[in-house]
Protein backbone atom coordinates (compact mmCIF):
# COMPACT_ATOMS: atom_id res chain seq x y z
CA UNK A 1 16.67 20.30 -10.94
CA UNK A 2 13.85 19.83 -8.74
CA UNK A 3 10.95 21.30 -10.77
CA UNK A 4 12.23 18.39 -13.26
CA UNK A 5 12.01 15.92 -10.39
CA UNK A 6 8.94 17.19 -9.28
CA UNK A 7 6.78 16.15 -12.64
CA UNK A 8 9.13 12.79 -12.25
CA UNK A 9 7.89 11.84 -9.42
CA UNK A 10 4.48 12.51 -11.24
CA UNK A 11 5.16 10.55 -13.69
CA UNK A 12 5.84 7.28 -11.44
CA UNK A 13 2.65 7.20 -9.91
CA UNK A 14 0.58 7.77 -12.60
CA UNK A 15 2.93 5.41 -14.92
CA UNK A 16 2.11 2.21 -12.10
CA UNK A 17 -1.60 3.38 -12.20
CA UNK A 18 -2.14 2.36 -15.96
CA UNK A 19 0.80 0.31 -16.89
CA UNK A 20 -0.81 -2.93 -15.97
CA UNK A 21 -3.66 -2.48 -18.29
CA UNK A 22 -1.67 -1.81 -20.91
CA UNK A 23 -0.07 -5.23 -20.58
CA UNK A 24 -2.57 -7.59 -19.56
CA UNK A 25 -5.18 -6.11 -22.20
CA UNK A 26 -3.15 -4.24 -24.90
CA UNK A 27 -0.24 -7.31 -25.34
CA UNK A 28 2.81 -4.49 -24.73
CA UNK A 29 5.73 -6.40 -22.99
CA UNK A 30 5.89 -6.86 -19.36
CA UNK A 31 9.30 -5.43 -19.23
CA UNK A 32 7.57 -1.76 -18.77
CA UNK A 33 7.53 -2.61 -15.28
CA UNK A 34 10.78 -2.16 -14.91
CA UNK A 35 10.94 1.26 -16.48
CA UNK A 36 9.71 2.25 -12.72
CA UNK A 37 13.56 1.31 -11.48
CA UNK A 38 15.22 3.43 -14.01
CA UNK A 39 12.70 6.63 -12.53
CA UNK A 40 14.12 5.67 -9.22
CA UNK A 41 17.33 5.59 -9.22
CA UNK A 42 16.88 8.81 -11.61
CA UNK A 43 14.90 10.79 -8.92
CA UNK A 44 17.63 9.21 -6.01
CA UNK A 45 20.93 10.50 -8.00
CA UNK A 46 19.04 14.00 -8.79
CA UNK A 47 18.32 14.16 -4.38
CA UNK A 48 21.67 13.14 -4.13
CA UNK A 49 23.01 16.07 -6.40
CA UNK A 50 20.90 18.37 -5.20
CA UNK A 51 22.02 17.89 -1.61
CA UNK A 52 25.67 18.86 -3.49
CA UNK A 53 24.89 21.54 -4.79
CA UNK A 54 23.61 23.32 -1.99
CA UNK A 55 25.77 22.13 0.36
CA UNK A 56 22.71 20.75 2.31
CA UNK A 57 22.53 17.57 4.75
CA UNK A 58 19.81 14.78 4.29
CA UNK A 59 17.43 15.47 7.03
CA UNK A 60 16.85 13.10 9.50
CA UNK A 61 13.77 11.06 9.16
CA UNK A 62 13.01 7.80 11.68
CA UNK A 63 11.26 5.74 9.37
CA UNK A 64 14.08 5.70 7.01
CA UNK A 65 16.34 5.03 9.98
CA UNK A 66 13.96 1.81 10.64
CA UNK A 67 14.69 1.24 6.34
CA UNK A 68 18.24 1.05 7.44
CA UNK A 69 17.82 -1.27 10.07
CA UNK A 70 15.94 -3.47 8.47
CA UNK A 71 18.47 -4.03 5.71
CA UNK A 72 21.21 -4.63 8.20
CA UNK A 73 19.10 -7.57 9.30
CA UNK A 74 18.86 -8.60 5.73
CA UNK A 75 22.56 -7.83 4.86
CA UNK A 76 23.70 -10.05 8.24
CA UNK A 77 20.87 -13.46 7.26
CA UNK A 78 22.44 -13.36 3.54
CA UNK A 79 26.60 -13.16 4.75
CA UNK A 80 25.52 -15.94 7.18
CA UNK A 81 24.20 -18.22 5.00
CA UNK A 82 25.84 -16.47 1.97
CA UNK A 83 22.84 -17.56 -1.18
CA UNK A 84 22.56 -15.72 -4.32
CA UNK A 85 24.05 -12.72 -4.46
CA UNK A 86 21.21 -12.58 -7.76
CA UNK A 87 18.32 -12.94 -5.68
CA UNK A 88 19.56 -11.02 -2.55
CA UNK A 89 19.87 -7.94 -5.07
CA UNK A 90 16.58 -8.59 -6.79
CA UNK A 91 15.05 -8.97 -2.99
CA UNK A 92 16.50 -5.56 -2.79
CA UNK A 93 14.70 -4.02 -5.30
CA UNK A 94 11.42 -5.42 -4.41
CA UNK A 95 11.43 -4.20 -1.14
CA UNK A 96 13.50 -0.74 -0.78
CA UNK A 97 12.29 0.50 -4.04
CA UNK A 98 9.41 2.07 -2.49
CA UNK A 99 11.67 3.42 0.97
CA UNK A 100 13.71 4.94 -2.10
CA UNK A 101 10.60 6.63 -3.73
CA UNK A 102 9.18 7.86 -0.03
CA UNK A 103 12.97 9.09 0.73
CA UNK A 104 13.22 11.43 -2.48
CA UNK A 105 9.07 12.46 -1.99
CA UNK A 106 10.21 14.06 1.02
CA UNK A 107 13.21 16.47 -0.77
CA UNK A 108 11.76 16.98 -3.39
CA UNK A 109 8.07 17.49 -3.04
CA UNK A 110 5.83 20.32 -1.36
CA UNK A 111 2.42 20.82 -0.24
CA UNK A 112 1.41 22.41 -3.31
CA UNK A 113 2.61 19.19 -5.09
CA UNK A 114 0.51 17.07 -2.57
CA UNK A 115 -2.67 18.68 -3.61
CA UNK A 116 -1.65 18.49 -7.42
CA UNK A 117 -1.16 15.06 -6.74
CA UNK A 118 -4.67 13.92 -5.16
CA UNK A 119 -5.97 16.37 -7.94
CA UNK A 120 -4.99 13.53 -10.30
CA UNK A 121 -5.77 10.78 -8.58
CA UNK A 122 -9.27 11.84 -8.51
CA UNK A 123 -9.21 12.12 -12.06
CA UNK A 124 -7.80 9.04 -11.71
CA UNK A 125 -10.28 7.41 -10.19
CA UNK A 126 -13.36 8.15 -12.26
CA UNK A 127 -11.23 6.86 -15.02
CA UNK A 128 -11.01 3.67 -13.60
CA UNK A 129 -14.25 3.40 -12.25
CA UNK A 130 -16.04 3.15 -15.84
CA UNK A 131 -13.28 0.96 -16.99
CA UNK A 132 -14.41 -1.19 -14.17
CA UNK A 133 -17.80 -1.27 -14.99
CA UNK A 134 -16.87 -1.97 -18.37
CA UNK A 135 -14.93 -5.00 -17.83
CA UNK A 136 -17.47 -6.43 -15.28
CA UNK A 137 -20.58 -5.73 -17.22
CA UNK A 138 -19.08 -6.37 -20.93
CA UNK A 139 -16.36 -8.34 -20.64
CA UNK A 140 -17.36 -10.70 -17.87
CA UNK A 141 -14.48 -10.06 -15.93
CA UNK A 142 -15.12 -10.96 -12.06
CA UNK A 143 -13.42 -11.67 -8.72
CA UNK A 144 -10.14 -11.11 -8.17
CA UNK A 145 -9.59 -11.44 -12.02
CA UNK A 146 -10.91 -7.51 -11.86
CA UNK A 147 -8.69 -5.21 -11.76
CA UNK A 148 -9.49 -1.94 -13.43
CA UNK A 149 -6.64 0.09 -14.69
CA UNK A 150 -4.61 -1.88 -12.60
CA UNK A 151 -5.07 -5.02 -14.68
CA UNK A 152 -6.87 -8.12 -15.48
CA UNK A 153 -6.87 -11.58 -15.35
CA UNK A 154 -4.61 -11.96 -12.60
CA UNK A 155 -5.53 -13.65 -9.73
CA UNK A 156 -5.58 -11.26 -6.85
CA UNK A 157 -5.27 -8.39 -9.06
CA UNK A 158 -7.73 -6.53 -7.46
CA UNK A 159 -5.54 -5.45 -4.06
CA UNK A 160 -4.28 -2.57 -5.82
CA UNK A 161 -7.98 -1.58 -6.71
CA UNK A 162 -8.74 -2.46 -2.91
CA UNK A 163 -6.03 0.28 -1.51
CA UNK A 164 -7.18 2.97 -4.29
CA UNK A 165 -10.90 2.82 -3.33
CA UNK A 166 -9.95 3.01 0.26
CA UNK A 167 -7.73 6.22 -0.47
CA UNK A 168 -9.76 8.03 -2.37
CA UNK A 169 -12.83 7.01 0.48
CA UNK A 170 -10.60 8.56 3.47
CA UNK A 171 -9.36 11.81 0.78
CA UNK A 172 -13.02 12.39 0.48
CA UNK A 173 -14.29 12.15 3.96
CA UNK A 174 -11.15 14.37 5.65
CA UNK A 175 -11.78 17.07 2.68
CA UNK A 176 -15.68 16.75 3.34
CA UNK A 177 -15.49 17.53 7.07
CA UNK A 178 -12.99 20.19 6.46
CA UNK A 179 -15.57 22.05 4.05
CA UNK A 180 -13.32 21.09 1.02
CA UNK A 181 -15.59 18.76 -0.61
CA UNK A 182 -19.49 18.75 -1.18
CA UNK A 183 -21.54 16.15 0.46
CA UNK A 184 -22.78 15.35 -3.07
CA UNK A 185 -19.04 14.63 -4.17
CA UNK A 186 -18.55 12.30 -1.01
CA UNK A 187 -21.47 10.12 -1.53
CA UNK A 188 -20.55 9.38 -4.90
CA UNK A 189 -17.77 8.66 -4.31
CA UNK A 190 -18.85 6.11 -1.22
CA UNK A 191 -21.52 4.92 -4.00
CA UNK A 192 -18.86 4.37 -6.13
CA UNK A 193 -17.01 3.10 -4.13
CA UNK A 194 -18.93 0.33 -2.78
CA UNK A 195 -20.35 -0.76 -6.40
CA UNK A 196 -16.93 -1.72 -7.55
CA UNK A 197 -16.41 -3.55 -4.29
CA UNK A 198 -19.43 -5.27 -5.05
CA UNK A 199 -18.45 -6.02 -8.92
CA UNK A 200 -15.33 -6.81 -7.81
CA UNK A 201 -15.64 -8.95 -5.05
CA UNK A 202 -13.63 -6.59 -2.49
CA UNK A 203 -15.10 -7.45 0.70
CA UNK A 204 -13.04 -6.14 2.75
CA UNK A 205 -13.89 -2.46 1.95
CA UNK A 206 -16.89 -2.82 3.94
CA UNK A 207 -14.92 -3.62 7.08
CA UNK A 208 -12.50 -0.62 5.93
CA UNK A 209 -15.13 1.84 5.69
CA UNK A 210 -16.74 0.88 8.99
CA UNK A 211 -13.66 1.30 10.31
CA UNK A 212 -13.08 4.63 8.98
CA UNK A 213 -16.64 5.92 10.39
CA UNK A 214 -15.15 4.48 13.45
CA UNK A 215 -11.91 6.26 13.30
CA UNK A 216 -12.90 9.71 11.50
CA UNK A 217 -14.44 11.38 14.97
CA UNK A 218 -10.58 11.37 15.77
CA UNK A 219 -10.78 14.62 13.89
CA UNK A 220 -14.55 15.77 13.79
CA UNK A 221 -16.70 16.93 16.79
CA UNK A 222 -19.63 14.84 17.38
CA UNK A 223 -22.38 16.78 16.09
CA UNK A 224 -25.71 16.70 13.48
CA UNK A 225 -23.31 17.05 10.28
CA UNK A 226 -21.52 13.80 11.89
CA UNK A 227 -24.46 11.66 12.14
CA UNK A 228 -26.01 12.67 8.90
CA UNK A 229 -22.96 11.42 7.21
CA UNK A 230 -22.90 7.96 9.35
CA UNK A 231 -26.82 7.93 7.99
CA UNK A 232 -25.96 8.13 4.38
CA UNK A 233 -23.08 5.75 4.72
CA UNK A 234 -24.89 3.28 6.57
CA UNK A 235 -28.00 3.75 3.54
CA UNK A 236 -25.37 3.37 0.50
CA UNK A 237 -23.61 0.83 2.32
CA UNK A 238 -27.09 -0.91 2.63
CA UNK A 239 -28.05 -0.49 -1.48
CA UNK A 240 -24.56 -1.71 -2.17
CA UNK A 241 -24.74 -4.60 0.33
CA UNK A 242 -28.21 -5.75 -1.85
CA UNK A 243 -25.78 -5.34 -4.81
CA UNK A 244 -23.12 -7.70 -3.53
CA UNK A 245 -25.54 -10.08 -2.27
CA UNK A 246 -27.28 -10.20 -5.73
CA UNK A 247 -24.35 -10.69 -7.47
CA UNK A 248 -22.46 -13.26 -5.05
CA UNK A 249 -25.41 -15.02 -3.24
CA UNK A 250 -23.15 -17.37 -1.19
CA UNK A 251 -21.39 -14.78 0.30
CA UNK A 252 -24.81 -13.64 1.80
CA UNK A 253 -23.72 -13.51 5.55
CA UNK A 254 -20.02 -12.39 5.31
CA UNK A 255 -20.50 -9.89 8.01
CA UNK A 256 -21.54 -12.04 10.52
CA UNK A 257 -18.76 -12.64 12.93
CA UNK A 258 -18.97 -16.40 12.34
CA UNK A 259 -17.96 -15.53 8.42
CA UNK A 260 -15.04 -13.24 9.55
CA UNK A 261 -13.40 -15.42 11.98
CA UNK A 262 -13.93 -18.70 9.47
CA UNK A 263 -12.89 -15.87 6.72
CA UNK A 264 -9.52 -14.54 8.89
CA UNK A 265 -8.57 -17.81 10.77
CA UNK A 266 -9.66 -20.98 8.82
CA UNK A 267 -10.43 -20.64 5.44
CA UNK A 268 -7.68 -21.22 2.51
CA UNK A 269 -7.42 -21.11 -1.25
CA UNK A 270 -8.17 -24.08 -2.33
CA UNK A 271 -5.82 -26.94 -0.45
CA UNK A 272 -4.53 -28.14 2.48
CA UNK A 273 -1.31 -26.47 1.49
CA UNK A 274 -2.34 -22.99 1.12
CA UNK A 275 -1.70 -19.93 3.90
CA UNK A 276 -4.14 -18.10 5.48
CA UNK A 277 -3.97 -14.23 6.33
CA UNK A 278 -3.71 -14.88 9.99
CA UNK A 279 -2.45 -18.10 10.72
CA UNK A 280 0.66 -17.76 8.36
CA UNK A 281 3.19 -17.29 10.43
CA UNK A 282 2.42 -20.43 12.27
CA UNK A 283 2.38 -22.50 9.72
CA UNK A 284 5.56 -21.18 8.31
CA UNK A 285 7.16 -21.71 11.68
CA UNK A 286 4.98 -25.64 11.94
CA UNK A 287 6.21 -26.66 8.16
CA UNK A 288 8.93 -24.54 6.87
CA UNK A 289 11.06 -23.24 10.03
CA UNK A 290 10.66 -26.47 12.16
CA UNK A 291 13.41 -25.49 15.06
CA UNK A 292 15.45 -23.54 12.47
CA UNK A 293 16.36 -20.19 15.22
CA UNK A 294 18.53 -18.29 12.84
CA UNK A 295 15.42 -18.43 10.27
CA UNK A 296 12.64 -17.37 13.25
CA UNK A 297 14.39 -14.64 14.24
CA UNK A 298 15.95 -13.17 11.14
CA UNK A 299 15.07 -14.95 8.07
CA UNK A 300 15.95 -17.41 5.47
CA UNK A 301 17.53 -14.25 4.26
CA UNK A 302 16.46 -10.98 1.37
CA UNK A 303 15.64 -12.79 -1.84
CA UNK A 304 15.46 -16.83 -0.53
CA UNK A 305 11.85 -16.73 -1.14
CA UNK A 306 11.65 -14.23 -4.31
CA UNK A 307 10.24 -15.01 -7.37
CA UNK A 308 10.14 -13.31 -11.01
CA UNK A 309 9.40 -13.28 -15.03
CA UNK A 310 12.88 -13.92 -15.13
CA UNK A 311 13.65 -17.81 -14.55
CA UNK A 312 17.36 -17.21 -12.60
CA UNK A 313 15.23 -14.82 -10.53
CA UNK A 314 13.02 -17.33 -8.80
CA UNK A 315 14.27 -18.86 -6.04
CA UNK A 316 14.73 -22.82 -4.88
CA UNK A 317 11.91 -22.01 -2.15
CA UNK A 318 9.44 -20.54 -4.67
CA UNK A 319 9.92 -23.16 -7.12
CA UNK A 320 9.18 -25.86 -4.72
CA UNK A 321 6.47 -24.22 -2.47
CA UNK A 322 5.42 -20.96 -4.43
CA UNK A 323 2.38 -22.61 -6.37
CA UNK A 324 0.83 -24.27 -3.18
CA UNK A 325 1.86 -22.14 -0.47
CA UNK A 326 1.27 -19.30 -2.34
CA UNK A 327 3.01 -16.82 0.41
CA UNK A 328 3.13 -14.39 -2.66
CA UNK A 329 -0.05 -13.41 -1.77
CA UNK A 330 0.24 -11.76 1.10
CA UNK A 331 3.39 -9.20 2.01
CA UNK A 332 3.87 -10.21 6.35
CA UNK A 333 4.27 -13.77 5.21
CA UNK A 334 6.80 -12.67 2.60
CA UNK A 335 9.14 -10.16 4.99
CA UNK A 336 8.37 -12.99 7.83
CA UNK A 337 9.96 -15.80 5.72
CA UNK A 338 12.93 -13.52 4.20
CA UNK A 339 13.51 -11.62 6.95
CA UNK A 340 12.07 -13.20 10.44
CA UNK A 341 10.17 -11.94 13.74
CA UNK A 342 12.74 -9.02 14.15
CA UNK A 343 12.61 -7.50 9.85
CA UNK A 344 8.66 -8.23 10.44
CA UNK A 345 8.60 -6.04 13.30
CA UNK A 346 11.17 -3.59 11.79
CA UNK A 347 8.92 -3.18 8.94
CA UNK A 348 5.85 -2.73 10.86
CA UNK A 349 7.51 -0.10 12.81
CA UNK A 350 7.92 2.05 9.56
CA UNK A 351 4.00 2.50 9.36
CA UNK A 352 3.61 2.87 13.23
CA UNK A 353 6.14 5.99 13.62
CA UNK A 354 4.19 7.61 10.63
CA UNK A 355 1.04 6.49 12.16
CA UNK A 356 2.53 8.28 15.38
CA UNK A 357 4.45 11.30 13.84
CA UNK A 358 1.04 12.14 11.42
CA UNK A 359 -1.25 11.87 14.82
CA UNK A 360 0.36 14.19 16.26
CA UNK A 361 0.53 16.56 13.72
CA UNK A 362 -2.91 16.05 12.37
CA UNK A 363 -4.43 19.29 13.64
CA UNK A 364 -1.82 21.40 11.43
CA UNK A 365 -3.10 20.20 8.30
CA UNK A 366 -5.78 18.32 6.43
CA UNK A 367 -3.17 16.09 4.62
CA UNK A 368 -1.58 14.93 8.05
CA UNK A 369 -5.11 13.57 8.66
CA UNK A 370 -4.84 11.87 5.38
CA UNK A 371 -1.99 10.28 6.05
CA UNK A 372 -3.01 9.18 9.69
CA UNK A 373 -5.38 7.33 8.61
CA UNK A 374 -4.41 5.88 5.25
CA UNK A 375 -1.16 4.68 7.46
CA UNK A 376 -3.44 2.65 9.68
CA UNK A 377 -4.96 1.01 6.70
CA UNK A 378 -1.40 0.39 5.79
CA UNK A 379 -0.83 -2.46 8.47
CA UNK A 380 -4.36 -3.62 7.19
CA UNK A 381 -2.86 -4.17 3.53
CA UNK A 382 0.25 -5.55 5.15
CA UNK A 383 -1.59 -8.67 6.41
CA UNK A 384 -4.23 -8.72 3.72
CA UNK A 385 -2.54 -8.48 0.49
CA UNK A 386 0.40 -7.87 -1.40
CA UNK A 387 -0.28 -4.23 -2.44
CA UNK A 388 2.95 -2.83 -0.14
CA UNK A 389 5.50 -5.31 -2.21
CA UNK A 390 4.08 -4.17 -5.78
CA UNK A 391 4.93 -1.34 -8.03
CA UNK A 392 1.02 -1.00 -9.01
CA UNK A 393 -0.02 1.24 -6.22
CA UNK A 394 3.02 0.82 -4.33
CA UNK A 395 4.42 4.00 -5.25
CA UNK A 396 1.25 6.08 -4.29
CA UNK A 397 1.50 4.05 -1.01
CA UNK A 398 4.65 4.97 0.13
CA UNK A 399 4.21 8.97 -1.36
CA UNK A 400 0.89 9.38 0.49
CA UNK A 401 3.22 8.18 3.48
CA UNK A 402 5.81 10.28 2.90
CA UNK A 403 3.21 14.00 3.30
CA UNK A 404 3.84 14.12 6.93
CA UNK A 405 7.36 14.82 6.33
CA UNK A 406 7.25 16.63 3.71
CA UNK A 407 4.97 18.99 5.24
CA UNK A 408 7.14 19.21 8.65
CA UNK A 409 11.07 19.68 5.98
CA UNK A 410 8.55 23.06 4.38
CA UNK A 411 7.94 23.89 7.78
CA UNK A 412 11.50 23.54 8.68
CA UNK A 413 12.29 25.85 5.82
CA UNK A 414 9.77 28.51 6.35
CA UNK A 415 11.18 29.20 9.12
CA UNK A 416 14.68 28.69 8.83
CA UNK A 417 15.61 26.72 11.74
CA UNK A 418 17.17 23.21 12.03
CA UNK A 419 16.99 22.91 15.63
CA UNK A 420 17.54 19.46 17.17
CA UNK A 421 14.39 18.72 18.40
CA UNK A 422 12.38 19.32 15.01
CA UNK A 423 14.91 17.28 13.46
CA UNK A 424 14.41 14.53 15.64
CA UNK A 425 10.80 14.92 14.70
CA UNK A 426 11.96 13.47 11.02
């Protein structure tokens, strides 16, 4: 049974890689998407089983505690108000879907399954790095409208591109410094990188790889290898700067400070209405929340602010404020408005224990690193896009997430014990 689960869980994350393309440039019907719930609740009923069969306990993992918690919150802000039952169980699936996935990653996956997995999504990623090209260069797709296997024409399509270029730049360095990859392999991929967040209009993966030069000594002793790879970054950085430039001129100086706090603070999408990454919880709390407690604290309640394909699936909130507040965008505004200060900090406290748990693990194995830092980046996506609440790369989110337990349950095996205090650990 788990072999079979094993090559399911495959299956999901390369299935969200490439469906998109296939229906925002091949025509097929946008109810593939949903084949990813029917692979869930398969891989959750053949964990549960499993557990049956061999008489085994679910071990205990924090994170998924936090899950729990979180949908307590959610379950108490829906009974109080009592709204759709509909949207509360479509706000469901949009959010635990992926604490599902990251829950049955960690019983049924192993460390050889890890490295299988990056294996692909390096294949992956060369893959969608010429369809990239192809779409900016021949089709004149641009901006956010790019989004490489992920799809096209969509505005703000290219988030999922955003967290996969990121990824594949912090795979790359950890397996560079830990003599698994060439220096040749990690500066094209860096090269690459940084051309399709020029073609694509990804500015923030500047700021991300700064920070991960920034963040990557963590791990690596300060020495000549070190500063010969800040050197090269800093050069292709610099030739892919002159491409971005070249290609949006008015976005010459957006790494001046000036640009990122106008950028992060002021600036909106178009109106007066819009949100803004930083400021939206303010102006949910100045226009929507007034003096509204129950809602501050925990939420207009899970679904109240959900939207769909499906017309009984969008909410009275979305259909009156969707189009110009366009919350969608970004996932902390979402969870803020369905679930309050106390779900928002819930849910950030799922990526800070596995921030915490992979740090200080990270010396026992190159994919704890990994995971260490892609979880930081996680909290970046939280506030920056809506990557965490969609299927697209969702489900390669929450399994790169889920290697730091994984890696501790084989440990747990290999030797045999289930001692309190490593299952506390997870």
């Amino acid at each position: 049974m788990i072999l079979n689960l094993k090559y399911i869980v495959y299956f999901q994350i390369i299935y969200n890689c490439f469906i998109k393309i296939f229906i925002s440039d091949f025509k097929l019907p946008s109810f593939l998407n949903y084949v990813t719930d029917i692979i869930n609740i398969i891989l959750l009923i053949g964990v549960i089983i499993n557990f049956k069969k061999n008489k085994g306990n679910p071990i205990k993992n924090t994170p998924i505690f936090i899950a729990y918690i979180l949908f307590f919150i959610n379950l108490i802000s829906f009974l109080i108000d009592f709204s759709n039952p509909a949207l509360f169980l479509w706000g469901f699936r949009n959010i635990y879907r992926f604490f599902i996935f990251f829950y049955c990653c960690i019983h049924i996956l192993n460390k050889e399954d890890i490295i299988k997995i990056f294996h692909i999504l390096e294949k992956i990623y060369i893959i969608n790095f010429f369809i990239c090209i192809y779409e900016y260069f021949i089709r004149g797709i641009q901006f956010d409208s790019l989004g490489g296997i992920f799809g096209n024409n969509t505005i703000g399509g290219n988030g999922p591109l955003n967290v996969f270029i990121i990824l594949m730049d912090i795979y790359y360095f950890i397996m560079y410094f830990n003599k698994q990859k060439s220096m040749f392999s990690l500066v094209v991929v860096l090269a690459t990188s940084l051309i399709l967040a020029s073609v694509a209009e990804l500015k923030i993966v500047y700021f991300e790889i700064i920070l991960l030069l920034i963040l990557v000594p963590i791990f690596i002793k300060f020495n000549v290898k070190m500063i010969i790879t800040v050197i090269l970054t800093l050069l292709i950085g610099y030739g892919a700067l002159s491409i971005y430039i070249e290609l949006y001129p008015n976005n010459e100086g957006f790494l001046s400070l000036d640009f990122v706090e106008e950028y992060a603070l002021n600036s909106s999408y178009g109106s007066s209405t819009d949100i803004n990454r930083l400021s939206a919880i303010s102006t949910i709390n100045e226009r929507y929340f007034l003096n509204n407690t129950k809602y501050k604290f925990i939420g207009m309640g899970l679904g109240n602010a959900e939207t769909s394909q499906i017309s009984m699936l969008n909410s009275t909130f979305f259909k009156r404020y969707g189009d110009t507040f366009k919350y969608t965008w970004f996932s902390h505004a979402f969870m803020y408005l369905e679930s309050g200060y106390i779900g928002l900090i819930l849910y950030i406290s799922f990526f800070l224990k596995i921030i915490y748990d992979s740090f200080m693990s990270k010396n026992k194995d190159i994919y704890m690193s990994i995971a260490f830092l892609f979880s930081i980046y996680c909290i970046i996506f939280l506030f920056y896009n809506q990557s965490l609440r969609i299927e697209t790369m969702g489900y390669t989110i929450f399994f790169v997430l889920s290697i730091p337990y994984i890696l501790k349950r084989e440990e747990l095996t290999d030797e045999k014990s289930c001692s309190s205090n490593n299952e506390s650990w997870i």
